[in-house]
PDB file of N, CA and C in Angstrom:
ATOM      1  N   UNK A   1     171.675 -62.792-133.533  1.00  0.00           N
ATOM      2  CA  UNK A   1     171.605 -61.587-132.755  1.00  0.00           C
ATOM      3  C   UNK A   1     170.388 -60.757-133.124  1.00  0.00           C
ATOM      4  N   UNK A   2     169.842 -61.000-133.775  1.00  0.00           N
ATOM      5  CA  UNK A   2     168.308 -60.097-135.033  1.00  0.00           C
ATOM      6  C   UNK A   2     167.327 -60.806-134.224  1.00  0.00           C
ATOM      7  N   UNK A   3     167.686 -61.802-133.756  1.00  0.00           N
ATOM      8  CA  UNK A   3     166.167 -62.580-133.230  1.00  0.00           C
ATOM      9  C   UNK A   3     165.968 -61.291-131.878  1.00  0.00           C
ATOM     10  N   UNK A   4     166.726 -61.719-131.301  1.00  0.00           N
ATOM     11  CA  UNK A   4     166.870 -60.829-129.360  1.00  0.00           C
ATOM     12  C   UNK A   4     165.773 -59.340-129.928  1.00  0.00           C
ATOM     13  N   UNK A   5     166.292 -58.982-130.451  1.00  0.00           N
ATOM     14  CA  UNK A   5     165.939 -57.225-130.810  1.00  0.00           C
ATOM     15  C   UNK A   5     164.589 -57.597-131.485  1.00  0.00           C
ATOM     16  N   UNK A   6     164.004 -58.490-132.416  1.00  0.00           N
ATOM     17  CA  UNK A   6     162.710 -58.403-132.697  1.00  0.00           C
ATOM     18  C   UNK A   6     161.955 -58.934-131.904  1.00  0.00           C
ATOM     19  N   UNK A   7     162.245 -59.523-130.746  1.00  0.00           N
ATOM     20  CA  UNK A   7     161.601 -59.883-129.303  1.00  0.00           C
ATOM     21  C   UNK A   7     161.346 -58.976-128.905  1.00  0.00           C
ATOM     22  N   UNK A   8     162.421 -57.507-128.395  1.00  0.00           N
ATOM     23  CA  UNK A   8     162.441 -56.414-127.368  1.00  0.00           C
ATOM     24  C   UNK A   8     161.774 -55.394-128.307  1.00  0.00           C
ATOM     25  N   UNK A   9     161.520 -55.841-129.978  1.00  0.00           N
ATOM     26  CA  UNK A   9     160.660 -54.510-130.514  1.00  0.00           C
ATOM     27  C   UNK A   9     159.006 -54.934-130.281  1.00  0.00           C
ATOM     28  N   UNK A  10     158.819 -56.374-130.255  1.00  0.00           N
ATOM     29  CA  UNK A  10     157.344 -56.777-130.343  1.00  0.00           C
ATOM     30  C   UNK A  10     156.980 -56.725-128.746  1.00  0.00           C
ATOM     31  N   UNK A  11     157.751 -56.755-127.690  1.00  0.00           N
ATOM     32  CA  UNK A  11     156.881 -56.358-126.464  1.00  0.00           C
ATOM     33  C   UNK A  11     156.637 -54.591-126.359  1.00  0.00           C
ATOM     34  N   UNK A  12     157.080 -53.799-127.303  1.00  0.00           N
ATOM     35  CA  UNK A  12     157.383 -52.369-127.573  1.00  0.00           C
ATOM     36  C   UNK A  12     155.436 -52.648-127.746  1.00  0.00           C
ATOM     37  N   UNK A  13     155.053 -53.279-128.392  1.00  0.00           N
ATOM     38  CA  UNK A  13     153.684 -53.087-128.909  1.00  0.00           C
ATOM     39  C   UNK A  13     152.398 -53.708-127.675  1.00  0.00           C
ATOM     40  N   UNK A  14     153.206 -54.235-126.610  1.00  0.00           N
ATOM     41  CA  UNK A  14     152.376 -54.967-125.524  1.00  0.00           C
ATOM     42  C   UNK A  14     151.942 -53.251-124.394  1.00  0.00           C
ATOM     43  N   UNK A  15     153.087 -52.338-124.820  1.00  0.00           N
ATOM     44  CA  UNK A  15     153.339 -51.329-123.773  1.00  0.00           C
ATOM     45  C   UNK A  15     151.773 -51.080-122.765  1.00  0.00           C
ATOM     46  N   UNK A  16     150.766 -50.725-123.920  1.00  0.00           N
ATOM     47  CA  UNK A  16     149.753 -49.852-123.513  1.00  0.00           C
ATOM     48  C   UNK A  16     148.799 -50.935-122.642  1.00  0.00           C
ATOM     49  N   UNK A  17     149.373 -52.334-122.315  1.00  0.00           N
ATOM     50  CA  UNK A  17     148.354 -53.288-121.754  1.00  0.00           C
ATOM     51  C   UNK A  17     149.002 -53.233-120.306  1.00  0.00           C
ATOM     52  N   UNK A  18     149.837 -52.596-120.210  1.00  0.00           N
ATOM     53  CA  UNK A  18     150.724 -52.100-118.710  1.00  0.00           C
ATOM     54  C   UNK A  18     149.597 -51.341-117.602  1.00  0.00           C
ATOM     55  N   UNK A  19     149.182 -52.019-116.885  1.00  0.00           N
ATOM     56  CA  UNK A  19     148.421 -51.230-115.661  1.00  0.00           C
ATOM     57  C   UNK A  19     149.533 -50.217-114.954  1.00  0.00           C
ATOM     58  N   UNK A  20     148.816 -48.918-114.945  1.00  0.00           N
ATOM     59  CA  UNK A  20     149.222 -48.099-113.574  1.00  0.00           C
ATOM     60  C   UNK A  20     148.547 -48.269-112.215  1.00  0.00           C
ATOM     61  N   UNK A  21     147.535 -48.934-112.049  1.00  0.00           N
ATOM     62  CA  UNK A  21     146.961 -48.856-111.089  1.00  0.00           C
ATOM     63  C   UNK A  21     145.603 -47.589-111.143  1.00  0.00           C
ATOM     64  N   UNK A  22     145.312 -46.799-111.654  1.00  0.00           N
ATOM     65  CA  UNK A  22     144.300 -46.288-111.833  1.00  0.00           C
ATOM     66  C   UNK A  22     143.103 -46.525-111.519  1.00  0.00           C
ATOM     67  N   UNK A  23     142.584 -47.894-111.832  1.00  0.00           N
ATOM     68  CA  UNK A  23     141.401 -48.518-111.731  1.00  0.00           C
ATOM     69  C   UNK A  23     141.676 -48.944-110.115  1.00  0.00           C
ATOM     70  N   UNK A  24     141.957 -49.423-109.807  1.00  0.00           N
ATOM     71  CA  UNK A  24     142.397 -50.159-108.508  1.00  0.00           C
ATOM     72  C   UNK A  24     142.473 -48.639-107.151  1.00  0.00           C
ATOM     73  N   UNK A  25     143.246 -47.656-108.035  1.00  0.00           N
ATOM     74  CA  UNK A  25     142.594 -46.461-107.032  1.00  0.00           C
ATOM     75  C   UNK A  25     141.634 -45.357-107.098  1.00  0.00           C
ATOM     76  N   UNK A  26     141.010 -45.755-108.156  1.00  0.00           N
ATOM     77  CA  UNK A  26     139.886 -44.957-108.040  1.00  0.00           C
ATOM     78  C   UNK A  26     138.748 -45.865-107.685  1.00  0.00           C
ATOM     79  N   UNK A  27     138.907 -47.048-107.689  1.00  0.00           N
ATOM     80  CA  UNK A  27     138.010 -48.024-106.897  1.00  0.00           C
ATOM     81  C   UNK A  27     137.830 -47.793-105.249  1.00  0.00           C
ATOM     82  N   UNK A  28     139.396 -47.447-104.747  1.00  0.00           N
ATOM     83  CA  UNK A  28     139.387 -47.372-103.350  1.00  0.00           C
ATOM     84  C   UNK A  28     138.843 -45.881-102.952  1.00  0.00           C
ATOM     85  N   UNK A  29     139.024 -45.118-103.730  1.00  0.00           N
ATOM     86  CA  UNK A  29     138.358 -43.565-103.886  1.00  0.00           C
ATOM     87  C   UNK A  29     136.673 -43.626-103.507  1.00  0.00           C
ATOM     88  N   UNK A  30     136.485 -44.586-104.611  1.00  0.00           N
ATOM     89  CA  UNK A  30     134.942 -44.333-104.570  1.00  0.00           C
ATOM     90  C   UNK A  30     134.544 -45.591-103.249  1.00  0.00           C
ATOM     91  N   UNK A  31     135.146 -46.526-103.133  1.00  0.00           N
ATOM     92  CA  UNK A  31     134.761 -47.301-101.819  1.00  0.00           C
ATOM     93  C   UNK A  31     134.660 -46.390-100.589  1.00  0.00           C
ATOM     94  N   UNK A  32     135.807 -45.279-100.199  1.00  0.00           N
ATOM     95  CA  UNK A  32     135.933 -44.476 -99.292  1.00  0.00           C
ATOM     96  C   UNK A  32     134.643 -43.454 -99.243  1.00  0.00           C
ATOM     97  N   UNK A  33     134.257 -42.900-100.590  1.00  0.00           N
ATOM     98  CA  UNK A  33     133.179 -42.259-100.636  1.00  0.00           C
ATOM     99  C   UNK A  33     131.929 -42.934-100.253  1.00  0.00           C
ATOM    100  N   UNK A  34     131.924 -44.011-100.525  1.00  0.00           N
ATOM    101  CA  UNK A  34     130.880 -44.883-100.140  1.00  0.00           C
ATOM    102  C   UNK A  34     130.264 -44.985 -98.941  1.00  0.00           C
ATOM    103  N   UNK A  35     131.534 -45.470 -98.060  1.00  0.00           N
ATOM    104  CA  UNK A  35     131.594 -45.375 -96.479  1.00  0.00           C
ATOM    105  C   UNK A  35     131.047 -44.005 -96.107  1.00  0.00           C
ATOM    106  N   UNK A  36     131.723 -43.385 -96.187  1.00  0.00           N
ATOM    107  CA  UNK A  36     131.532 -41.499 -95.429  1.00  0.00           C
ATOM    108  C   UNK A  36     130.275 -41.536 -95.603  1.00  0.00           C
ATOM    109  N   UNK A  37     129.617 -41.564 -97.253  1.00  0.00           N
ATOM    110  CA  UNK A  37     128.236 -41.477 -97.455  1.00  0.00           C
ATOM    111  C   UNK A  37     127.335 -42.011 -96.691  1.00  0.00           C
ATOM    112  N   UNK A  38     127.433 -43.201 -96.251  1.00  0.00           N
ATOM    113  CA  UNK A  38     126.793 -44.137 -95.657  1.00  0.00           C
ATOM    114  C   UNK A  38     126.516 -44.028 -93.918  1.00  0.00           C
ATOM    115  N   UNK A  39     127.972 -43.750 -93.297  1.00  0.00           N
ATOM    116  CA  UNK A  39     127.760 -42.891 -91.947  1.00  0.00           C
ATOM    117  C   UNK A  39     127.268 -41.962 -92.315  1.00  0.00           C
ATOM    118  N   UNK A  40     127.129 -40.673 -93.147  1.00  0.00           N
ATOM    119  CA  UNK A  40     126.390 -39.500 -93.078  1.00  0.00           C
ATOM    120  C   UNK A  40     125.210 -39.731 -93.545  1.00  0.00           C
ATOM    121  N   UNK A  41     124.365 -41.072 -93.450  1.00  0.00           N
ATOM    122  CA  UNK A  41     123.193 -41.118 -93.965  1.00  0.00           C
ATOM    123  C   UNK A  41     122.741 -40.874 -95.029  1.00  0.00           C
ATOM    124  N   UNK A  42     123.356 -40.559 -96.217  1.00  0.00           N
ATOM    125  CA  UNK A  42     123.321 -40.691 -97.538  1.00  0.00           C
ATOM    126  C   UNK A  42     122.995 -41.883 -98.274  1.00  0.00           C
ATOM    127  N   UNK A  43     122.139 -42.739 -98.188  1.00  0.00           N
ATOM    128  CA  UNK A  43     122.582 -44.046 -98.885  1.00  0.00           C
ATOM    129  C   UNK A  43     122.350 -44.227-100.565  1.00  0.00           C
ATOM    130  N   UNK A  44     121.579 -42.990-100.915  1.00  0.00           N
ATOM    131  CA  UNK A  44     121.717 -43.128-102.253  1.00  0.00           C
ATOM    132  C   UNK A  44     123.088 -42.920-102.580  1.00  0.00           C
ATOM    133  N   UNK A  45     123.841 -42.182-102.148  1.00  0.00           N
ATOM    134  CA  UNK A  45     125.187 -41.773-102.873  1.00  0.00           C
ATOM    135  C   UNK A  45     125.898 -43.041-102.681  1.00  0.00           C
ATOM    136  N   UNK A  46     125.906 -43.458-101.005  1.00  0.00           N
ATOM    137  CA  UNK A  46     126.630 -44.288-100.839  1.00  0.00           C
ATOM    138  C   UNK A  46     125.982 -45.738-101.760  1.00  0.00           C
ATOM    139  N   UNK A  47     125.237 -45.870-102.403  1.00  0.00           N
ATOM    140  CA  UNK A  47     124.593 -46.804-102.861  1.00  0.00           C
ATOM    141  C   UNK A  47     125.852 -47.190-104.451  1.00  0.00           C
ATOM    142  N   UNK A  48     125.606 -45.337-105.118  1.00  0.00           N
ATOM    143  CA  UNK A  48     126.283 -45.670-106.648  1.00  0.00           C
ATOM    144  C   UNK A  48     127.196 -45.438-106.406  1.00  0.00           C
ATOM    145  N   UNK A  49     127.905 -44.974-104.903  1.00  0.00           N
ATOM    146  CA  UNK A  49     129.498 -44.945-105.222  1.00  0.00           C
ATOM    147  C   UNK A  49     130.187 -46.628-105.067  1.00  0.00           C
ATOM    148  N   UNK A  50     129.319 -47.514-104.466  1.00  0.00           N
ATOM    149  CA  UNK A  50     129.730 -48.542-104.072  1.00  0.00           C
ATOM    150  C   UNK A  50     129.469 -49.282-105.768  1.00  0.00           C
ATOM    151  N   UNK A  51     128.802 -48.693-106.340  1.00  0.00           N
ATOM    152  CA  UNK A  51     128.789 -49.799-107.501  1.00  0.00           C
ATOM    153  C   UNK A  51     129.861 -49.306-108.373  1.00  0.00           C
ATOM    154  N   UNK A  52     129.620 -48.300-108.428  1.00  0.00           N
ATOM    155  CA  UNK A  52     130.901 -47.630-109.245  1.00  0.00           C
ATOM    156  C   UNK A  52     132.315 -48.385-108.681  1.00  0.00           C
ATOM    157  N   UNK A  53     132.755 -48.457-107.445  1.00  0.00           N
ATOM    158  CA  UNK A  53     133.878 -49.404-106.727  1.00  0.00           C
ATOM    159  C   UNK A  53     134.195 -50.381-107.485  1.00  0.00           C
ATOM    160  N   UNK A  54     132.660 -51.072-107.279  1.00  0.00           N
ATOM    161  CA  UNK A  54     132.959 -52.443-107.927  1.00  0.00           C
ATOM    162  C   UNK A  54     133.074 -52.707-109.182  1.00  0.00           C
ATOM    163  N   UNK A  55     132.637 -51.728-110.222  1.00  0.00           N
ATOM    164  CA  UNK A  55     132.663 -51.916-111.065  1.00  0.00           C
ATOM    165  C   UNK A  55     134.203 -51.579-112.191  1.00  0.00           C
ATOM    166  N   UNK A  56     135.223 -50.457-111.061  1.00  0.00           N
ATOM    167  CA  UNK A  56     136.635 -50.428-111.587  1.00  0.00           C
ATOM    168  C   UNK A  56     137.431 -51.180-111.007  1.00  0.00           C
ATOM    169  N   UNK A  57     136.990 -51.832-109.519  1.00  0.00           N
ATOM    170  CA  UNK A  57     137.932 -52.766-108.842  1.00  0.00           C
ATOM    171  C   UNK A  57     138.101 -54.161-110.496  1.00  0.00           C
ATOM    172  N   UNK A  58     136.627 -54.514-110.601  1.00  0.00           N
ATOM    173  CA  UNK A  58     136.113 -55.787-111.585  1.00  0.00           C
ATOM    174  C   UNK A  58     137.310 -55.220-112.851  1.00  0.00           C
ATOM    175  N   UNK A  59     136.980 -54.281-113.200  1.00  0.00           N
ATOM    176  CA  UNK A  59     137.655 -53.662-114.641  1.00  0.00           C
ATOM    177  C   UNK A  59     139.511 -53.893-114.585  1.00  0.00           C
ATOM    178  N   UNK A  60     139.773 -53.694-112.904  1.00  0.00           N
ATOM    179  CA  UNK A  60     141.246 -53.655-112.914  1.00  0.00           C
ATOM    180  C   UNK A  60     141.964 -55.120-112.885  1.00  0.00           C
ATOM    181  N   UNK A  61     140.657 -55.877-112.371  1.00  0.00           N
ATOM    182  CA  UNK A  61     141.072 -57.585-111.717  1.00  0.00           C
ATOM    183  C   UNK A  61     141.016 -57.847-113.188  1.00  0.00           C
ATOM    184  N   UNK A  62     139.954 -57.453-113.934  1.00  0.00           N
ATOM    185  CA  UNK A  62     140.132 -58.442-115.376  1.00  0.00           C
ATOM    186  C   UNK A  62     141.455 -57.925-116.174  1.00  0.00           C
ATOM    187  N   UNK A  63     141.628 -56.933-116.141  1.00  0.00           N
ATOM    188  CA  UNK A  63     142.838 -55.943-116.959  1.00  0.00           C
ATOM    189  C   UNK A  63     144.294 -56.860-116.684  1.00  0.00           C
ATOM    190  N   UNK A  64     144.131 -56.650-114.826  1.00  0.00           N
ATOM    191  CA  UNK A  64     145.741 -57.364-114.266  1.00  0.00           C
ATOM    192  C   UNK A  64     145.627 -58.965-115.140  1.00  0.00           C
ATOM    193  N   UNK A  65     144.884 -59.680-115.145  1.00  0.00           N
ATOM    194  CA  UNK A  65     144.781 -61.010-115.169  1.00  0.00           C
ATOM    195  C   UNK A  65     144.788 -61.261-116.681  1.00  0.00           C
ATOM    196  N   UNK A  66     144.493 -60.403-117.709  1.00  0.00           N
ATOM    197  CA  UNK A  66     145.308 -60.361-118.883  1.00  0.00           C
ATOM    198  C   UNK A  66     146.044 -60.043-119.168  1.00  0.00           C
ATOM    199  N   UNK A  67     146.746 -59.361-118.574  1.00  0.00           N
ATOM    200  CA  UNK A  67     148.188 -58.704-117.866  1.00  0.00           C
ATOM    201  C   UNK A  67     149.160 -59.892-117.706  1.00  0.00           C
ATOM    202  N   UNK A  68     148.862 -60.510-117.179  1.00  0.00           N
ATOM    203  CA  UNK A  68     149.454 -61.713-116.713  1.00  0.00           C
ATOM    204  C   UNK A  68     149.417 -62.906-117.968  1.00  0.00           C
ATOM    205  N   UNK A  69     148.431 -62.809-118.554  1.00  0.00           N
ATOM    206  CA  UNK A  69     148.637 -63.861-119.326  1.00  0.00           C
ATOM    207  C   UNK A  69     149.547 -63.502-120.395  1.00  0.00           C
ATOM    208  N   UNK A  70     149.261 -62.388-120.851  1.00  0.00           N
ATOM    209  CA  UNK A  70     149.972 -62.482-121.722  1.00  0.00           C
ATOM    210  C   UNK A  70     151.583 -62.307-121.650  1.00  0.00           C
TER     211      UNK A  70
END
């Protein structure tokens, strides 16, 4: 019965590898900014908001997918 409970205390220590989704919506945040920018003729903005996108969409895909493995 000691085994079960030192299973349910050692995923206690996995907690903080738990996605909220954060990355994934502030990706779609800054994609949206991107767009607007881009119809309003902005393309510098719309330029770094689009990298910025990609660069928390990338951050959330690698996060979920160690997420998963482990």
């Amino acid at each position: 019965m000691t085994a079960p409970m030192t299973t349910l205390a050692s995923l206690g220590d996995l907690l903080p590898l738990l996605l909220s989704g954060d990355f994934l919506y502030y990706g779609l945040v800054f994609f949206v900014v991107a767009l607007v920018a881009g119809v309003a003729g902005m393309r510098g903005v719309a330029g770094i908001s689009m990298e910025i996108a990609k660069i928390l969409v990338g951050i959330f895909l690698i996060l979920a997918i160690i997420s998963l493995l482990l």
